[in-house]
C-alpha atoms as a PDB file:
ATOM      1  CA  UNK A   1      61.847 -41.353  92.948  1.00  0.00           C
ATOM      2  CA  UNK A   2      59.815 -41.994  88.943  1.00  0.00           C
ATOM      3  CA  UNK A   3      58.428 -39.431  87.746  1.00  0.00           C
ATOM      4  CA  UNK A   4      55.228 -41.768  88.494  1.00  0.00           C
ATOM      5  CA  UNK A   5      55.561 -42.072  91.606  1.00  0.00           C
ATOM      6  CA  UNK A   6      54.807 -38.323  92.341  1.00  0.00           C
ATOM      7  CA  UNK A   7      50.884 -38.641  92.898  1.00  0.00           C
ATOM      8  CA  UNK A   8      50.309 -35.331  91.414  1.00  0.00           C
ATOM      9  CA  UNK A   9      51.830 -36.210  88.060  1.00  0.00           C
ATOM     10  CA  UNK A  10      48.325 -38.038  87.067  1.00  0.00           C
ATOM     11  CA  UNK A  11      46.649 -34.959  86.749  1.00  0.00           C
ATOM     12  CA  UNK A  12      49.187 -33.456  83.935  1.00  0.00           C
ATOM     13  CA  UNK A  13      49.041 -37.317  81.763  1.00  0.00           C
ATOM     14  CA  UNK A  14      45.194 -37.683  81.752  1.00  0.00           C
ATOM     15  CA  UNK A  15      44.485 -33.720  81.705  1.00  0.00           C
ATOM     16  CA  UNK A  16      46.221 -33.418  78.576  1.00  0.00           C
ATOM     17  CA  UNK A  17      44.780 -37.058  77.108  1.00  0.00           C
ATOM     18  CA  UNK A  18      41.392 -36.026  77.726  1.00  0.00           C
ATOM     19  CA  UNK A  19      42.477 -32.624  76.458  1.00  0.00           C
ATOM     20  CA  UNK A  20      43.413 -33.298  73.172  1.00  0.00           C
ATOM     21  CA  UNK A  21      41.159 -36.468  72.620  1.00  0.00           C
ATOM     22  CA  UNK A  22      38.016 -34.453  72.860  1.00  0.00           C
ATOM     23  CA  UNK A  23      39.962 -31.432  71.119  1.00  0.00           C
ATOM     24  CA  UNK A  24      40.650 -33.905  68.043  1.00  0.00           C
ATOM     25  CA  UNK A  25      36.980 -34.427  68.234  1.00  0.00           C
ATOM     26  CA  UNK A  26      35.778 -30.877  68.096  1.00  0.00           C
ATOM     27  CA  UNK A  27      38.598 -29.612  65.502  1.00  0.00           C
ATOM     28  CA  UNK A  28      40.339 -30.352  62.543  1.00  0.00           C
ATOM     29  CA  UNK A  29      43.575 -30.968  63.332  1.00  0.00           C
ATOM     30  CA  UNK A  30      44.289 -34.113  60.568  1.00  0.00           C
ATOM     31  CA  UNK A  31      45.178 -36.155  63.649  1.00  0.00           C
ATOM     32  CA  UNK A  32      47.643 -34.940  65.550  1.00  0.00           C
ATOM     33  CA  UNK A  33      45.684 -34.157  68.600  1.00  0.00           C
ATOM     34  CA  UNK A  34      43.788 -37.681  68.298  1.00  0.00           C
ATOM     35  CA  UNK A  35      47.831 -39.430  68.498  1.00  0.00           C
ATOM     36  CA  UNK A  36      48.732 -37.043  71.524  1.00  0.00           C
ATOM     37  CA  UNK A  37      45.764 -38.230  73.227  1.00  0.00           C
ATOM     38  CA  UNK A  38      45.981 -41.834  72.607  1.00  0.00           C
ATOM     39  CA  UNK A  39      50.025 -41.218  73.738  1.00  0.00           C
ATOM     40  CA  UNK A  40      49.159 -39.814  76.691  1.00  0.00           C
ATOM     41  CA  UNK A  41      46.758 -41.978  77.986  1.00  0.00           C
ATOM     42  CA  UNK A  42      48.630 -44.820  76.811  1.00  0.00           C
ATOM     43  CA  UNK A  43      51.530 -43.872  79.422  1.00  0.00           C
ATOM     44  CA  UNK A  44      49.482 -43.323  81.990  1.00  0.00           C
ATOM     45  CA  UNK A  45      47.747 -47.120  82.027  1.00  0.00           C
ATOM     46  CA  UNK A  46      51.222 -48.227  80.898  1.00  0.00           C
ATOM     47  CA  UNK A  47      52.616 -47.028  84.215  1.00  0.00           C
ATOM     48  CA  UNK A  48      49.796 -48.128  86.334  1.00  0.00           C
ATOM     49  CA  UNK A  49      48.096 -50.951  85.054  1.00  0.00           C
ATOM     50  CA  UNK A  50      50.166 -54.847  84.127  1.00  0.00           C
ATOM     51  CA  UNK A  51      50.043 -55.429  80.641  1.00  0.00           C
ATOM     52  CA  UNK A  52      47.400 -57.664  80.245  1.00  0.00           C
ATOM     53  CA  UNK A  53      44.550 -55.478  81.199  1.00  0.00           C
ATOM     54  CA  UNK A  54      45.817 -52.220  79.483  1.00  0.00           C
ATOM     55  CA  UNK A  55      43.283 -52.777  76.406  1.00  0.00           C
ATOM     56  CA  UNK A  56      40.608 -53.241  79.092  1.00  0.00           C
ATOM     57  CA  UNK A  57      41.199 -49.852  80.518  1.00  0.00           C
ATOM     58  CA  UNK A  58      41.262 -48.352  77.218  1.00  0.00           C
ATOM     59  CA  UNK A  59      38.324 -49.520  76.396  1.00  0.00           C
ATOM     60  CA  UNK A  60      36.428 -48.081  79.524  1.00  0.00           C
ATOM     61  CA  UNK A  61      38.459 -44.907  78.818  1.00  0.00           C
ATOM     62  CA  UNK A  62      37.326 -44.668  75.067  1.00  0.00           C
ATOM     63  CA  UNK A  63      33.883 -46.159  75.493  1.00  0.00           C
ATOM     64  CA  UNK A  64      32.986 -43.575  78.030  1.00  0.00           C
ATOM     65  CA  UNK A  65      34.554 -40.518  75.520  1.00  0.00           C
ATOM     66  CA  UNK A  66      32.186 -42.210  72.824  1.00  0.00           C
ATOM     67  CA  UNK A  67      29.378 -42.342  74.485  1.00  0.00           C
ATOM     68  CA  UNK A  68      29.487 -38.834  75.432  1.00  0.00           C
ATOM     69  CA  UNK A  69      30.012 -37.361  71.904  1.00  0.00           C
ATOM     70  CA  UNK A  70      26.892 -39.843  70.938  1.00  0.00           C
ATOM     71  CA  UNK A  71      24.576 -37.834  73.606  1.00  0.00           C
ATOM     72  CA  UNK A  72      26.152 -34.417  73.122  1.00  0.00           C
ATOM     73  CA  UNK A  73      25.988 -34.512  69.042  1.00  0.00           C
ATOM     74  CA  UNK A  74      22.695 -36.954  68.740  1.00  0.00           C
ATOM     75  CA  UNK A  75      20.102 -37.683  72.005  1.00  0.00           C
ATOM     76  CA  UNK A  76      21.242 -34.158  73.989  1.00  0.00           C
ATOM     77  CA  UNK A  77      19.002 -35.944  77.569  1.00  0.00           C
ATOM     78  CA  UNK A  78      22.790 -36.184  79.373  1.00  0.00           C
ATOM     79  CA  UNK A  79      22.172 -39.899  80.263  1.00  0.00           C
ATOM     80  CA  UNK A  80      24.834 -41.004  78.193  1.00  0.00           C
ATOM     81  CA  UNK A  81      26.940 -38.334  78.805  1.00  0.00           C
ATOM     82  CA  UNK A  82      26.530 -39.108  82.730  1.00  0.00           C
ATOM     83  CA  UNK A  83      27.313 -42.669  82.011  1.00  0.00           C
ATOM     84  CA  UNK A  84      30.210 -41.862  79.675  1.00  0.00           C
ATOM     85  CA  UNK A  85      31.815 -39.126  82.078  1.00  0.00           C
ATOM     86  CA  UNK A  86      32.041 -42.482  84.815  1.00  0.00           C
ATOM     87  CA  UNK A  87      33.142 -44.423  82.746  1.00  0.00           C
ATOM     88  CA  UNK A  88      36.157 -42.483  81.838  1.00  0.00           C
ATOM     89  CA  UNK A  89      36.989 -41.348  85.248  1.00  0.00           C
ATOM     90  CA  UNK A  90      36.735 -44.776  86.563  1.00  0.00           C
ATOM     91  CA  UNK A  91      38.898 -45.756  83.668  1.00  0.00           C
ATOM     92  CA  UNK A  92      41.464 -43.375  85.365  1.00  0.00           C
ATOM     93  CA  UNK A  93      40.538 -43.870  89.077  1.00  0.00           C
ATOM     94  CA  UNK A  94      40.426 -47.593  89.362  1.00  0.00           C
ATOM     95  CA  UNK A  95      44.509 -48.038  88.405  1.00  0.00           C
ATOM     96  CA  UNK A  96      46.148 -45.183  90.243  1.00  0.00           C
ATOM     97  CA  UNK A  97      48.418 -46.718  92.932  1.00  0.00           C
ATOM     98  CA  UNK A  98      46.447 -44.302  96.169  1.00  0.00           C
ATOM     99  CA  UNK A  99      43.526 -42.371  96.512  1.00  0.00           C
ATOM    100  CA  UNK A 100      45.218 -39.420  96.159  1.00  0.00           C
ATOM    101  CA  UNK A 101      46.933 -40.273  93.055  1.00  0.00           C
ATOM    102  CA  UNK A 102      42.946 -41.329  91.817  1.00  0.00           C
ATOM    103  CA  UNK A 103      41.683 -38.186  92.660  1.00  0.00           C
ATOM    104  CA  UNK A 104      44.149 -36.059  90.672  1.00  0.00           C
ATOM    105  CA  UNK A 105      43.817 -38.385  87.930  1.00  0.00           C
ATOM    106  CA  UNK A 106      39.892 -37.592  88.310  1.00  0.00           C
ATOM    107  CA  UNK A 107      40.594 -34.303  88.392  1.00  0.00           C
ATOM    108  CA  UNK A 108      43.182 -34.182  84.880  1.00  0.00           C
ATOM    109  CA  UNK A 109      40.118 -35.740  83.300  1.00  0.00           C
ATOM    110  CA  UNK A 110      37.839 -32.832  83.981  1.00  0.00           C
ATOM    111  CA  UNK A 111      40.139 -29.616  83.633  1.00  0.00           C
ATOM    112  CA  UNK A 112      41.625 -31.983  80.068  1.00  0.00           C
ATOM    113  CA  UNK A 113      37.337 -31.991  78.805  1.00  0.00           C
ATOM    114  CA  UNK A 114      36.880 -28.431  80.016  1.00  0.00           C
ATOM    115  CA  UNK A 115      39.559 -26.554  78.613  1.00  0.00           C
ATOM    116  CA  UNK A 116      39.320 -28.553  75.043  1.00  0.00           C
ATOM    117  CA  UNK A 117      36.587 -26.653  74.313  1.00  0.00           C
ATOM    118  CA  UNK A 118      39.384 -23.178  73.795  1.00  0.00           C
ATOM    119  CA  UNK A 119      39.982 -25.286  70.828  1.00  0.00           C
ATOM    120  CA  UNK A 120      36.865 -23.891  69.139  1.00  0.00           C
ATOM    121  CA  UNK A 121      38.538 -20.323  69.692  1.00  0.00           C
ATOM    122  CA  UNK A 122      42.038 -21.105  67.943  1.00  0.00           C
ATOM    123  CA  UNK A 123      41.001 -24.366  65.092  1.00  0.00           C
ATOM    124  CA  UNK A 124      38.328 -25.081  62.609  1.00  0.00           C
ATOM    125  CA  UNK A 125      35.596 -26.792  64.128  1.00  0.00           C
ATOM    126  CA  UNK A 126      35.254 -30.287  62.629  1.00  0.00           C
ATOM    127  CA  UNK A 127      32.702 -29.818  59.395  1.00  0.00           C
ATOM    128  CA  UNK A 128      31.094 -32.881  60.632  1.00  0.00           C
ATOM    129  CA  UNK A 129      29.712 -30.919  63.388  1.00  0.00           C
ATOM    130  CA  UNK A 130      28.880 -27.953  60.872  1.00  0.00           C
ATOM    131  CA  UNK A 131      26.220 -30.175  58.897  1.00  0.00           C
ATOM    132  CA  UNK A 132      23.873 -31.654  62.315  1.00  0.00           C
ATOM    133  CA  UNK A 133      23.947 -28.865  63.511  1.00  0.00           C
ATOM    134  CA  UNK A 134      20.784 -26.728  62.887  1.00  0.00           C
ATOM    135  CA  UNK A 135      21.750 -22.781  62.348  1.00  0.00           C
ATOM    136  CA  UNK A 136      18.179 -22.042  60.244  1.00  0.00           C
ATOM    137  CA  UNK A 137      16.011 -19.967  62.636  1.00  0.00           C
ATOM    138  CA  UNK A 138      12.833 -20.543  62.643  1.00  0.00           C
ATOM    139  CA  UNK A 139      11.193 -17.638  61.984  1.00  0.00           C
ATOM    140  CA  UNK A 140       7.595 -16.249  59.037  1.00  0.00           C
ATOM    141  CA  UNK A 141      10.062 -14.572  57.421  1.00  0.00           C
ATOM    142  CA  UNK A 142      12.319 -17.730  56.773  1.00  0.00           C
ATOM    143  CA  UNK A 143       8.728 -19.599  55.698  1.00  0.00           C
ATOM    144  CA  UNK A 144       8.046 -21.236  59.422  1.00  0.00           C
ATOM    145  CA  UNK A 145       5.957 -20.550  61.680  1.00  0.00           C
ATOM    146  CA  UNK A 146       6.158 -20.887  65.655  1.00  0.00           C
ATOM    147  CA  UNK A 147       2.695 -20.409  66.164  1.00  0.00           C
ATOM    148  CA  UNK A 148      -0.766 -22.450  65.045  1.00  0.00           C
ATOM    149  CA  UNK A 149      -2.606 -20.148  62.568  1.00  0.00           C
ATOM    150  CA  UNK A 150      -5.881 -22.097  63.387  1.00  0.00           C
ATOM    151  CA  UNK A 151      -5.002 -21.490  66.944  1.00  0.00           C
ATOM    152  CA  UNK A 152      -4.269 -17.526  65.848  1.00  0.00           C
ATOM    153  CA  UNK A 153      -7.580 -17.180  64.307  1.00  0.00           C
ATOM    154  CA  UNK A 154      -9.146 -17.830  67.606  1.00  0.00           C
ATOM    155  CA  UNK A 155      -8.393 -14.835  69.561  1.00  0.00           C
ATOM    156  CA  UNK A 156     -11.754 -13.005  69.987  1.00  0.00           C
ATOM    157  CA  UNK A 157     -13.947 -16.114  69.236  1.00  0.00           C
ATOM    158  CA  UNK A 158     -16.628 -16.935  71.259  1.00  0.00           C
ATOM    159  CA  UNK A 159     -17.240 -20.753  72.774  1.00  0.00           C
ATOM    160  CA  UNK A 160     -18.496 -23.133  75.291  1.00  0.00           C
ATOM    161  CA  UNK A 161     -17.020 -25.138  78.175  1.00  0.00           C
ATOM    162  CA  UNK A 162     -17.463 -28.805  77.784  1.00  0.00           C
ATOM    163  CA  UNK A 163     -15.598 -29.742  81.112  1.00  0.00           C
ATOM    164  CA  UNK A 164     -15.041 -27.425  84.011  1.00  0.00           C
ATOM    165  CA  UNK A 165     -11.443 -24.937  83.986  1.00  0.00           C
ATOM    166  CA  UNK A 166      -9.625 -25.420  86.979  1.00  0.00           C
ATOM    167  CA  UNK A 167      -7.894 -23.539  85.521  1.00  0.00           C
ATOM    168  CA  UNK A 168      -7.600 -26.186  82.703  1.00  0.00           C
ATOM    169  CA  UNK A 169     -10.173 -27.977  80.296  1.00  0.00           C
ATOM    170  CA  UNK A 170     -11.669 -28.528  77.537  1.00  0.00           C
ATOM    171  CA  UNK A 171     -13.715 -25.851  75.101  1.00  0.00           C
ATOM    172  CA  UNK A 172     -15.543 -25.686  72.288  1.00  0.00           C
ATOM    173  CA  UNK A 173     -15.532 -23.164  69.540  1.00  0.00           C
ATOM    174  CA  UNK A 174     -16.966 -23.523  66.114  1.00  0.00           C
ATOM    175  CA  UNK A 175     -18.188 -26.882  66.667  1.00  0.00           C
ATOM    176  CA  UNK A 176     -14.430 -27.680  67.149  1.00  0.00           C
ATOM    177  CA  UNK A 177     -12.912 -28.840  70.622  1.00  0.00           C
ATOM    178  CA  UNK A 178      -9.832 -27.344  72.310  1.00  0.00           C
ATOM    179  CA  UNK A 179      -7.915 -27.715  75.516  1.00  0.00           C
ATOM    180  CA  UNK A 180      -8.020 -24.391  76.837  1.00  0.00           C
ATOM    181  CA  UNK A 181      -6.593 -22.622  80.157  1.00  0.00           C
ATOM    182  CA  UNK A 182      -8.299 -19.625  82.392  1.00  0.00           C
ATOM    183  CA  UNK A 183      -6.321 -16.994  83.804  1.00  0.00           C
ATOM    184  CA  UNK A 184      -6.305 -18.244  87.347  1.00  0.00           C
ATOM    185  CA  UNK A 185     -10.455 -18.894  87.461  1.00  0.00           C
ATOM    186  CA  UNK A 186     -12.484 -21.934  88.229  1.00  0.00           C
ATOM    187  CA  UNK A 187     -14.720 -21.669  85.100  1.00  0.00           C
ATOM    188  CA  UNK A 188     -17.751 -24.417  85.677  1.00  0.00           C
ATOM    189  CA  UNK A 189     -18.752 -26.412  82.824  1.00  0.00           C
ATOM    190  CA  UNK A 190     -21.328 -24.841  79.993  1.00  0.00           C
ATOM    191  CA  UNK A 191     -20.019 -21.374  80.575  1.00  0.00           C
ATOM    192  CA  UNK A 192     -19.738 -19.083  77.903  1.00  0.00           C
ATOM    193  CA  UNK A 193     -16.192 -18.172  77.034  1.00  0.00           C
ATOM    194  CA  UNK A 194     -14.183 -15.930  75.118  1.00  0.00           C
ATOM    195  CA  UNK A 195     -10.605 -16.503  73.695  1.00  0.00           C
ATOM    196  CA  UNK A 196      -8.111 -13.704  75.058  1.00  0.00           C
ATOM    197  CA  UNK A 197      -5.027 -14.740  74.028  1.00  0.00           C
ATOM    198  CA  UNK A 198      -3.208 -17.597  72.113  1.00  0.00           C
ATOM    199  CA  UNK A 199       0.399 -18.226  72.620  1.00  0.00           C
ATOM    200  CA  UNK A 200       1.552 -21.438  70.526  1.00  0.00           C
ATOM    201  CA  UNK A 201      -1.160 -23.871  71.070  1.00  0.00           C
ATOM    202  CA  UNK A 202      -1.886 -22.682  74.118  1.00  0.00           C
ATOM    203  CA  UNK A 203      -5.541 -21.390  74.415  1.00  0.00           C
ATOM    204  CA  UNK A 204      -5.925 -18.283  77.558  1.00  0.00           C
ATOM    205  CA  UNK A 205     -10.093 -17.905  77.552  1.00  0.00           C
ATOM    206  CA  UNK A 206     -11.862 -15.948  80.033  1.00  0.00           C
ATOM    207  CA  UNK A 207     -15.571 -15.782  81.161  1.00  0.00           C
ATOM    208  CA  UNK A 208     -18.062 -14.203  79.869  1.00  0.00           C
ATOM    209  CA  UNK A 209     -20.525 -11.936  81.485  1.00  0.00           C
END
């Protein structure tokens, strides 16, 4: 019996691909990680796959990796990561010789991406990383500020309703018009209204007696 033909050995060859393929990614390591990775996946569609459709696998297998660094360093919605992550486990999947052999294969893929992330705790991150990535808080003190100071200025003013809260509408304060929110009323339209509370741009107003 080859070493390859014990099923479980898939989950050792693309568990440590993935793991220092991503790991290269996140930390400095002038390479070394990146050619483990490429070595280890290498063997595993090397023992699998016939020659000719090697490159196509690592394609699938790379693309996928790619397009989840693009979504987790630049868009952040997890669409591309979603599509990525398939890609790469079908990448590993599609070749193994039995189901069970695709399923630990599946499973090296995960634990690999998982546990990279120790890397952060041992290596440099990447500088790369360092400069898209926003550490400023935004905070008055800093010279920002999270809140509208026109919408500030409003607390205590006096208005009108120009459309009816239910609890949400439209107001008008100072000749000025603002969407606006009650605290749970049904506030009919042309009501007298008073500002109670402002939280961002969001306008709280209650009634008037």
């Amino acid at each position: 019996m080859t070493v390859f033909e014990m099923e479980w050995i898939g989950i050792l060859i693309t568990g440590f691909a993935t793991l220092f393929l991503i790991g290269e990614i996140l930390v400095n390591m002038r390479g070394l990680f990146g050619l483990l990775g490429i070595g280890f996946i290498t063997v595993y569609f090397g023992a699998y796959v016939e020659a000719s459709s090697i490159i196509i696998m690592l394609i699938i297998y790379f693309v996928g990796l790619l397009l989840i660094i693009i979504d987790g360093k630049l868009i952040n919605d997890g669409t591309l990561a979603t599509i990525g992550l398939a890609s790469m486990l079908t990448a590993v999947a599609l070749p193994a010789p039995s189901l069970t052999s695709g399923l630990y294969a599946v499973l090296g893929v995960l634990l690999g991406g998982g546990a990279s992330l120790l890397f952060l705790k041992v290596f440099k991150r990447r500088e790369m990383w360092n400069k898209i990535t926003l550490k400023d808080q935004l905070t008055k003190e800093a010279g920002y500020n999270s809140m509208n100071e026109t919408y500030e200025k409003l607390v205590g003013e006096e208005g009108i309703t120009l459309t009816d809260l239910r609890p949400v509408g439209t107001i008008r304060i100072h000749r000025k018009d603002y969407s606006a929110i009650s605290n749970g009323q049904w506030i009919e339209k042309g009501t007298k209204i008073r500002v109670v509370q402002v939280d961002g741009t969001r306008i709280l107003v209650e009634k008037m007696e």
